[in-house]
C-alpha atoms as a PDB file:
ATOM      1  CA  UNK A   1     -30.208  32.761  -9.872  1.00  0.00           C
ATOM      2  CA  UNK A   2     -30.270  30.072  -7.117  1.00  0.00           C
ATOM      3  CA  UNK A   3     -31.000  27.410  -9.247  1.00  0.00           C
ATOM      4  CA  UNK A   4     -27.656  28.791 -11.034  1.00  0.00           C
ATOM      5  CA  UNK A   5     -25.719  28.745  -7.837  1.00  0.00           C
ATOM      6  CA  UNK A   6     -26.717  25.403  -6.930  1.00  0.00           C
ATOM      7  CA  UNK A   7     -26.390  23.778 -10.048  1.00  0.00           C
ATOM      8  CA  UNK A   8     -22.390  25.797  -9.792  1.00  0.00           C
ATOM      9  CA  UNK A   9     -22.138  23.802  -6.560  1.00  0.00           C
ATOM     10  CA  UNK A  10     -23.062  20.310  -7.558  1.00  0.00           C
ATOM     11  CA  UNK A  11     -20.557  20.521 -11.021  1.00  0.00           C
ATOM     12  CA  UNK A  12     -17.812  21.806  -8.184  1.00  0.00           C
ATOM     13  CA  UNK A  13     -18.893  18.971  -5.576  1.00  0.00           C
ATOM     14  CA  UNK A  14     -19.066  16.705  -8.317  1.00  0.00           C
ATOM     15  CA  UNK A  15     -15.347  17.710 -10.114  1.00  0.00           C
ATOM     16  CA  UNK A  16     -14.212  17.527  -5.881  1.00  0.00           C
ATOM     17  CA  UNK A  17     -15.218  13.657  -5.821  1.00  0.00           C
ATOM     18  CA  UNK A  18     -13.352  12.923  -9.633  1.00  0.00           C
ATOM     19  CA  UNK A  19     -10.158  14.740  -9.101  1.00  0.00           C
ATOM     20  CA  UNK A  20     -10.000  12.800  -4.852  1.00  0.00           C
ATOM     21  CA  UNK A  21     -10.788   9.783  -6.866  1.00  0.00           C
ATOM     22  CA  UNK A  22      -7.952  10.036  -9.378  1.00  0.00           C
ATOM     23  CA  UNK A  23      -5.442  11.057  -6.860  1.00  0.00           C
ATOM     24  CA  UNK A  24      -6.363   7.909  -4.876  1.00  0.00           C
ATOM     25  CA  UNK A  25      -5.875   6.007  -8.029  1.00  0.00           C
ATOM     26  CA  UNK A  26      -2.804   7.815  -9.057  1.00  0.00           C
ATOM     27  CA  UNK A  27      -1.365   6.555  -5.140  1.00  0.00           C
ATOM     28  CA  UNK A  28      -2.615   3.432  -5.449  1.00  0.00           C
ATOM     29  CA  UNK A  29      -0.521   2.703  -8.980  1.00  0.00           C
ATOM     30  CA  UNK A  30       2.331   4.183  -7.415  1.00  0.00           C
ATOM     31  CA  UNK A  31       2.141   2.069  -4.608  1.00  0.00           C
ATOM     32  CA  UNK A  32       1.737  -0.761  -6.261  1.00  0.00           C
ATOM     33  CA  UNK A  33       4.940  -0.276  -8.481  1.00  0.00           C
ATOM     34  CA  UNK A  34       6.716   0.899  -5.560  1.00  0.00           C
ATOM     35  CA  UNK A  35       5.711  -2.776  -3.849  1.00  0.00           C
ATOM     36  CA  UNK A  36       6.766  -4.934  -7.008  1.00  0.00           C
ATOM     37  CA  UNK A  37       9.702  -2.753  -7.359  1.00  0.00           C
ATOM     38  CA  UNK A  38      11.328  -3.808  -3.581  1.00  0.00           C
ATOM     39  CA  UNK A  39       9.716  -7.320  -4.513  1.00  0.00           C
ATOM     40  CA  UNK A  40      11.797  -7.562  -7.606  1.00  0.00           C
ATOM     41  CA  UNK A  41      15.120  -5.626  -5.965  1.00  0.00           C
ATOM     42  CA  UNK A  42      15.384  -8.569  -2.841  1.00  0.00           C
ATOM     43  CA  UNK A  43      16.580 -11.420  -4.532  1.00  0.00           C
ATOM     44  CA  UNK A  44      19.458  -9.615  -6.845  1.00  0.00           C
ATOM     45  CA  UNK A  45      20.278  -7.557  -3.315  1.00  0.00           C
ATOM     46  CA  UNK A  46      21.034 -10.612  -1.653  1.00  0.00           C
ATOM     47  CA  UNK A  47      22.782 -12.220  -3.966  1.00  0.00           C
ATOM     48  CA  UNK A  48      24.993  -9.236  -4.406  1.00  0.00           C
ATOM     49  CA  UNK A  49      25.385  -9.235  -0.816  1.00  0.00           C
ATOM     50  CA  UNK A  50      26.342 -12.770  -0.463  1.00  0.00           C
ATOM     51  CA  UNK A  51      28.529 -12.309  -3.813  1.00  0.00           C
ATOM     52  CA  UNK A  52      30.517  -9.099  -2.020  1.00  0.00           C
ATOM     53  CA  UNK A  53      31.226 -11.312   0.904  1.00  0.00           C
ATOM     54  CA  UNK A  54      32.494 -14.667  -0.893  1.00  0.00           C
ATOM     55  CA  UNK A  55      34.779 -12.599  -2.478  1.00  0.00           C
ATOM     56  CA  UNK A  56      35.989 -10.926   0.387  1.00  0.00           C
ATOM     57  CA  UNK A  57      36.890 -13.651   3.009  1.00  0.00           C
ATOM     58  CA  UNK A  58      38.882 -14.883  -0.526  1.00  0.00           C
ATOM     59  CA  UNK A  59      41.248 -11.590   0.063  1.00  0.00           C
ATOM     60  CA  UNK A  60      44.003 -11.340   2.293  1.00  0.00           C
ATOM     61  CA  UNK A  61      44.812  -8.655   4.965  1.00  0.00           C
ATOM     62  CA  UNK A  62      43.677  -6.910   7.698  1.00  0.00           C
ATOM     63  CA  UNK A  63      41.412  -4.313   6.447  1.00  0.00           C
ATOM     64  CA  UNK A  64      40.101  -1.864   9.173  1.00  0.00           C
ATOM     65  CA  UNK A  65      36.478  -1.024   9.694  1.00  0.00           C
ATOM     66  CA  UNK A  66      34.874   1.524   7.344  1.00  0.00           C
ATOM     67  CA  UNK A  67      33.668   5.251   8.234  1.00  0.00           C
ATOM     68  CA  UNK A  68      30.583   4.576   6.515  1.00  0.00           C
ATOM     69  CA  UNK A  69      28.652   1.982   5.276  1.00  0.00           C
ATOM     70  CA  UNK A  70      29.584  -0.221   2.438  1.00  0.00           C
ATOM     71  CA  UNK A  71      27.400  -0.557  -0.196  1.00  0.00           C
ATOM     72  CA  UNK A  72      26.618  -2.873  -2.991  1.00  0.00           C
ATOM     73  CA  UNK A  73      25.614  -1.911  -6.524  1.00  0.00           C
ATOM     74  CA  UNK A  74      22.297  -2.967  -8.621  1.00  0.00           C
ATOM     75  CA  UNK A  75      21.446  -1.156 -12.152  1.00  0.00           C
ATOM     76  CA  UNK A  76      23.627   1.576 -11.094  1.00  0.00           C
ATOM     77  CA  UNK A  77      22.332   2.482  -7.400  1.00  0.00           C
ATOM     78  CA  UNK A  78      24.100   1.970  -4.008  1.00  0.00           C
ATOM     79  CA  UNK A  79      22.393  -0.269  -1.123  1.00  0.00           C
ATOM     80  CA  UNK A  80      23.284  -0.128   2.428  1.00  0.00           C
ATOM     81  CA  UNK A  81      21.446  -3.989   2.562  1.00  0.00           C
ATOM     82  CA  UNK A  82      17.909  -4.939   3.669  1.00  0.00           C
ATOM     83  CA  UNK A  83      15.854  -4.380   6.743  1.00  0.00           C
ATOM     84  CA  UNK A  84      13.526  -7.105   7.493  1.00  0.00           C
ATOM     85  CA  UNK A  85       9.884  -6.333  10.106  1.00  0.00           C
ATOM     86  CA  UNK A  86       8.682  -9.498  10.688  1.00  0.00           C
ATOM     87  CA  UNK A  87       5.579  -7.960  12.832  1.00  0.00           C
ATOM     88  CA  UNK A  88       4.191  -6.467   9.289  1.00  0.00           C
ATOM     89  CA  UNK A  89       5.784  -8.827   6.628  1.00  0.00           C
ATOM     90  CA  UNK A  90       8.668  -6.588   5.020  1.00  0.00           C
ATOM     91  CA  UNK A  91      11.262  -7.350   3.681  1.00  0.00           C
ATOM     92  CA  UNK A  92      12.837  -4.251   2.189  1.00  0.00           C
ATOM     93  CA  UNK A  93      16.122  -2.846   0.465  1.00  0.00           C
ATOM     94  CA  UNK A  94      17.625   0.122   1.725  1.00  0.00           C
ATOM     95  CA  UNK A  95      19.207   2.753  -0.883  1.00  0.00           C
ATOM     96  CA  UNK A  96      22.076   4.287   0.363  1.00  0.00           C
ATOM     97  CA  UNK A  97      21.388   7.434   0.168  1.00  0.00           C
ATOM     98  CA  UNK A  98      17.756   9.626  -0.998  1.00  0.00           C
ATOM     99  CA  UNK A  99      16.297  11.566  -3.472  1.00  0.00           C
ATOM    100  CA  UNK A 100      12.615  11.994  -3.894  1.00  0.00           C
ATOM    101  CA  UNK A 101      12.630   9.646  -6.988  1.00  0.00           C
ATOM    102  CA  UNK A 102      14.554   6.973  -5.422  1.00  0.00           C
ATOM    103  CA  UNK A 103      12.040   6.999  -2.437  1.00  0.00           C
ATOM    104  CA  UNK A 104       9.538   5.624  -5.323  1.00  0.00           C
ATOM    105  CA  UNK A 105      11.648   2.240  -5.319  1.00  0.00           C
ATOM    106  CA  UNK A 106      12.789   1.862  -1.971  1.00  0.00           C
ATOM    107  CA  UNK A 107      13.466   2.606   2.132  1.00  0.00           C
ATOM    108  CA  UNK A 108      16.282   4.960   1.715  1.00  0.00           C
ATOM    109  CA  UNK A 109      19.381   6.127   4.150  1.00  0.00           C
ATOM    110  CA  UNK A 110      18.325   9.647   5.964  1.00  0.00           C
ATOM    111  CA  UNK A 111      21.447   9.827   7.788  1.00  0.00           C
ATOM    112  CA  UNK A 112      23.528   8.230  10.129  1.00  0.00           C
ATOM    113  CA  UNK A 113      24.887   4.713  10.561  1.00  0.00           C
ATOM    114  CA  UNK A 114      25.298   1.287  11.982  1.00  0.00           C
ATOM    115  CA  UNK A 115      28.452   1.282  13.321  1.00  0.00           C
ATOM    116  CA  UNK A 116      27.652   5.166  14.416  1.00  0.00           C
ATOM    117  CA  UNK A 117      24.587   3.935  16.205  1.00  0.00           C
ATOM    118  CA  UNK A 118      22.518   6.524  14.869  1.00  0.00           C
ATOM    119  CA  UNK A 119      21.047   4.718  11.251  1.00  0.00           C
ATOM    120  CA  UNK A 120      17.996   6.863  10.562  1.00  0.00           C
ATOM    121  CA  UNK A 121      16.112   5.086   7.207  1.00  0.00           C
ATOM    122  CA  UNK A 122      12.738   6.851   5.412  1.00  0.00           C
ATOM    123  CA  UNK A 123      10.190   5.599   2.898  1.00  0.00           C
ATOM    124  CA  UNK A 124       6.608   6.670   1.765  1.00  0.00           C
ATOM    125  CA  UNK A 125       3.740   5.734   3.626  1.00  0.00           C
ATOM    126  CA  UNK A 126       2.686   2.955   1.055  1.00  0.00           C
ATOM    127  CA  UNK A 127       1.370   0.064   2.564  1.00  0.00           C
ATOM    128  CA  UNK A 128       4.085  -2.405   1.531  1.00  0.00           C
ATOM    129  CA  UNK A 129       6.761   0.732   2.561  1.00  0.00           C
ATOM    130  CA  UNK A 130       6.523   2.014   5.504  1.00  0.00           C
ATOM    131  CA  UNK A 131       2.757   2.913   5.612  1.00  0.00           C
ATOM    132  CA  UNK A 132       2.172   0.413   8.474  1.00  0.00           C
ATOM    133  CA  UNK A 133       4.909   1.158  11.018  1.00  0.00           C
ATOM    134  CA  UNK A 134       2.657   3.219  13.160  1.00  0.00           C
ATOM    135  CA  UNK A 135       1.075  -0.142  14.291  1.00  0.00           C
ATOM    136  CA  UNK A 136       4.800  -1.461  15.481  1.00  0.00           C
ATOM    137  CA  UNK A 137       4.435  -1.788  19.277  1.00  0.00           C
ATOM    138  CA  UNK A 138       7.649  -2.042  21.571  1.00  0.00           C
ATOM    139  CA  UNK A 139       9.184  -4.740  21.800  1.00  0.00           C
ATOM    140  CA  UNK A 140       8.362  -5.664  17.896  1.00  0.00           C
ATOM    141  CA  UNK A 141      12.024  -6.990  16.224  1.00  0.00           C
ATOM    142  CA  UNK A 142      13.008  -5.154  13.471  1.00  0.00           C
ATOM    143  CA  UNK A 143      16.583  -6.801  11.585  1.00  0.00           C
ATOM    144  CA  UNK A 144      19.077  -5.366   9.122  1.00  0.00           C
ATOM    145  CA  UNK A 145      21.414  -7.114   7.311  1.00  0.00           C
ATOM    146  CA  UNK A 146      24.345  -4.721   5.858  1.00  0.00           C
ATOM    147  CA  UNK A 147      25.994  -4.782   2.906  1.00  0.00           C
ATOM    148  CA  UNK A 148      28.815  -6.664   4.838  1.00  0.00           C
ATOM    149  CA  UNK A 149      26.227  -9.436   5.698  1.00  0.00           C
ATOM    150  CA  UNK A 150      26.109  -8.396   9.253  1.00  0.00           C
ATOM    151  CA  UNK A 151      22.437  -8.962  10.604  1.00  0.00           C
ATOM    152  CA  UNK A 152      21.931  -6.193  13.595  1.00  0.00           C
ATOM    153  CA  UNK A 153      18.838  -7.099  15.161  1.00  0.00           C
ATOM    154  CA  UNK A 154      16.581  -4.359  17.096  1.00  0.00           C
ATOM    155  CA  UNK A 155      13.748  -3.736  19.208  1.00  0.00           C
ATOM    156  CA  UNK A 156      11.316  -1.724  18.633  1.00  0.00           C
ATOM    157  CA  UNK A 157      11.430   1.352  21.891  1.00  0.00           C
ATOM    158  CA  UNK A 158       9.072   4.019  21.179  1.00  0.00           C
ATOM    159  CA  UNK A 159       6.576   4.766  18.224  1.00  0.00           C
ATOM    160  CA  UNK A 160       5.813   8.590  18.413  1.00  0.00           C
ATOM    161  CA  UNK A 161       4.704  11.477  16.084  1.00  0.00           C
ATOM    162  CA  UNK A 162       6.723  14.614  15.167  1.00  0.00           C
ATOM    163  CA  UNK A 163       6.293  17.861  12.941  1.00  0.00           C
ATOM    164  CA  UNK A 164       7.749  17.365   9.371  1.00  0.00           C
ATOM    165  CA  UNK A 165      10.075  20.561  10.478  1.00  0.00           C
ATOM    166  CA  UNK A 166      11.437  18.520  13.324  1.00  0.00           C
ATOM    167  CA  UNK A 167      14.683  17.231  11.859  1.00  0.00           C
ATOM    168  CA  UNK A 168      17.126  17.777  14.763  1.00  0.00           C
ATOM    169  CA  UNK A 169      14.797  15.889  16.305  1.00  0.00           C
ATOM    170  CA  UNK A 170      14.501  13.010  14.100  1.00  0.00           C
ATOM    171  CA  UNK A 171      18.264  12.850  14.167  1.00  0.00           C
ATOM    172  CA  UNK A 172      19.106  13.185  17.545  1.00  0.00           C
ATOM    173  CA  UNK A 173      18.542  11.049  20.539  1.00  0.00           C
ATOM    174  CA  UNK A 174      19.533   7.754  22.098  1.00  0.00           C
ATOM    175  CA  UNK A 175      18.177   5.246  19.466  1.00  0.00           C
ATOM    176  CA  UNK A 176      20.160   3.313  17.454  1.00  0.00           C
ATOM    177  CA  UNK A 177      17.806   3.150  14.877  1.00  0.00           C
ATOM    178  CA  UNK A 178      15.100   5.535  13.531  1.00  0.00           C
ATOM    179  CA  UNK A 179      12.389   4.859  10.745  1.00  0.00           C
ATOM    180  CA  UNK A 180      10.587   7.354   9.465  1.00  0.00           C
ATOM    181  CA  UNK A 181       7.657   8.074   7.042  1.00  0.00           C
ATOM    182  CA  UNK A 182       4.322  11.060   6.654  1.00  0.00           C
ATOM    183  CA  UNK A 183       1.290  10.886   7.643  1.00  0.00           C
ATOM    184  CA  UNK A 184      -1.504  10.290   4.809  1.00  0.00           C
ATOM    185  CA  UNK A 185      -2.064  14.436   4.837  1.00  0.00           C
ATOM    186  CA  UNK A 186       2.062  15.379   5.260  1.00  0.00           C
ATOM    187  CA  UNK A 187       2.013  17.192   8.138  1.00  0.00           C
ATOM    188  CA  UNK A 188       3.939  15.127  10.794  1.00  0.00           C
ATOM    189  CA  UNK A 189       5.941  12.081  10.393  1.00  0.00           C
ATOM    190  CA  UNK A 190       5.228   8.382  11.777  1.00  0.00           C
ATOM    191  CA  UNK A 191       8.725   7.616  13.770  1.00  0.00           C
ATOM    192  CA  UNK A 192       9.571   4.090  15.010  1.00  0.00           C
ATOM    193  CA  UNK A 193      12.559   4.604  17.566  1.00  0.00           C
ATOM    194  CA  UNK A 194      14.504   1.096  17.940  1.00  0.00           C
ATOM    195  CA  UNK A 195      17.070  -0.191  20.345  1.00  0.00           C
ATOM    196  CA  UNK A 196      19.854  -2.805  19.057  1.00  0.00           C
ATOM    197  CA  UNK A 197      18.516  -6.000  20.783  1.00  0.00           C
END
């Protein structure tokens, strides 16, 4: 009977080890797609951007500031712009808005926005995401440049941890700009607070 039970423990201990090992492979493929994916989006984005704005200063008029953010358009999605980390190497596009599928391609909008000083941008925790903000100090620039080719250039503040139920206070505060991924087990979210520079 013991030999039965250990045996019992081993196959369980043994099926533990091949299903951790296929999830690690699953997030490693997905991480890597997500990586080639912003890789491949960067070029077309700023070309798009520079594109939008060409053709603008070409118009006439006076045209007043927008509520929200203008976008530009790639295979059918909307992009704020691209937010650039020089500390860790990024160079990322920004979705304008999120969905958990879209989060597989790129940084996306949370809420908020430049002009309202309160631009609050999410992404996985992949390593060429957002997986190594938690190593940001203060002080660390962090740069977006809008859809309207407007750089805004920020420094990091404060680098703290909150619950993943804490979305007032994700969203609130004096920052001007908030990013945001999980933790590797979910429970609480990285958060890199920046002031505009």
């Amino acid at each position: 009977m013991r030999r039965k039970v250990g045996n019992l423990l081993i196959t369980l201990g043994v099926l533990c080890i091949l299903a951790s090992l296929a999830l690690l492979i699953y997030g490693q493929r997905e991480a890597a797609a997500a990586a080639k994916a912003s890789a491949e989006l960067m070029p077309r984005l700023i070309a798009k951007i520079e594109e939008k704005n060409a053709a603008a200063e070409q118009k006439d008029g006076d045209e007043s500031a927008p509520e929200d953010m203008s976008v530009v358009t790639i295979d059918g999605q909307d992009y704020i712009g691209y937010l650039v980390i020089p500390e860790l190497s990024l160079e990322l596009p920004v979705m304008a808005d999120w969905s958990y599928e879209q989060l597989h391609t790129a940084p996306c909008r949370f809420s908020g926005t430049i002009q309202g000083n309160n631009l609050v941008l999410m992404a996985h925790n992949y390593i060429r995401h957002f997986g190594p903000i938690q190593t940001l100090t203060v002080g660390d620039a962090v740069y977006f440049r809008d859809a309207d080719d407007i750089i805004t250039e920020y420094a990091v503040a404060a680098v703290e941890t909150l619950y993943a139920t804490d979305v007032e206070k994700m969203t609130a505060g004096e920052y001007e700009l908030t990013l945001f991924t999980c933790t590797y087990g979910g429970q609480s979210r990285v958060t890199v607070r920046c002031s505009r520079a």
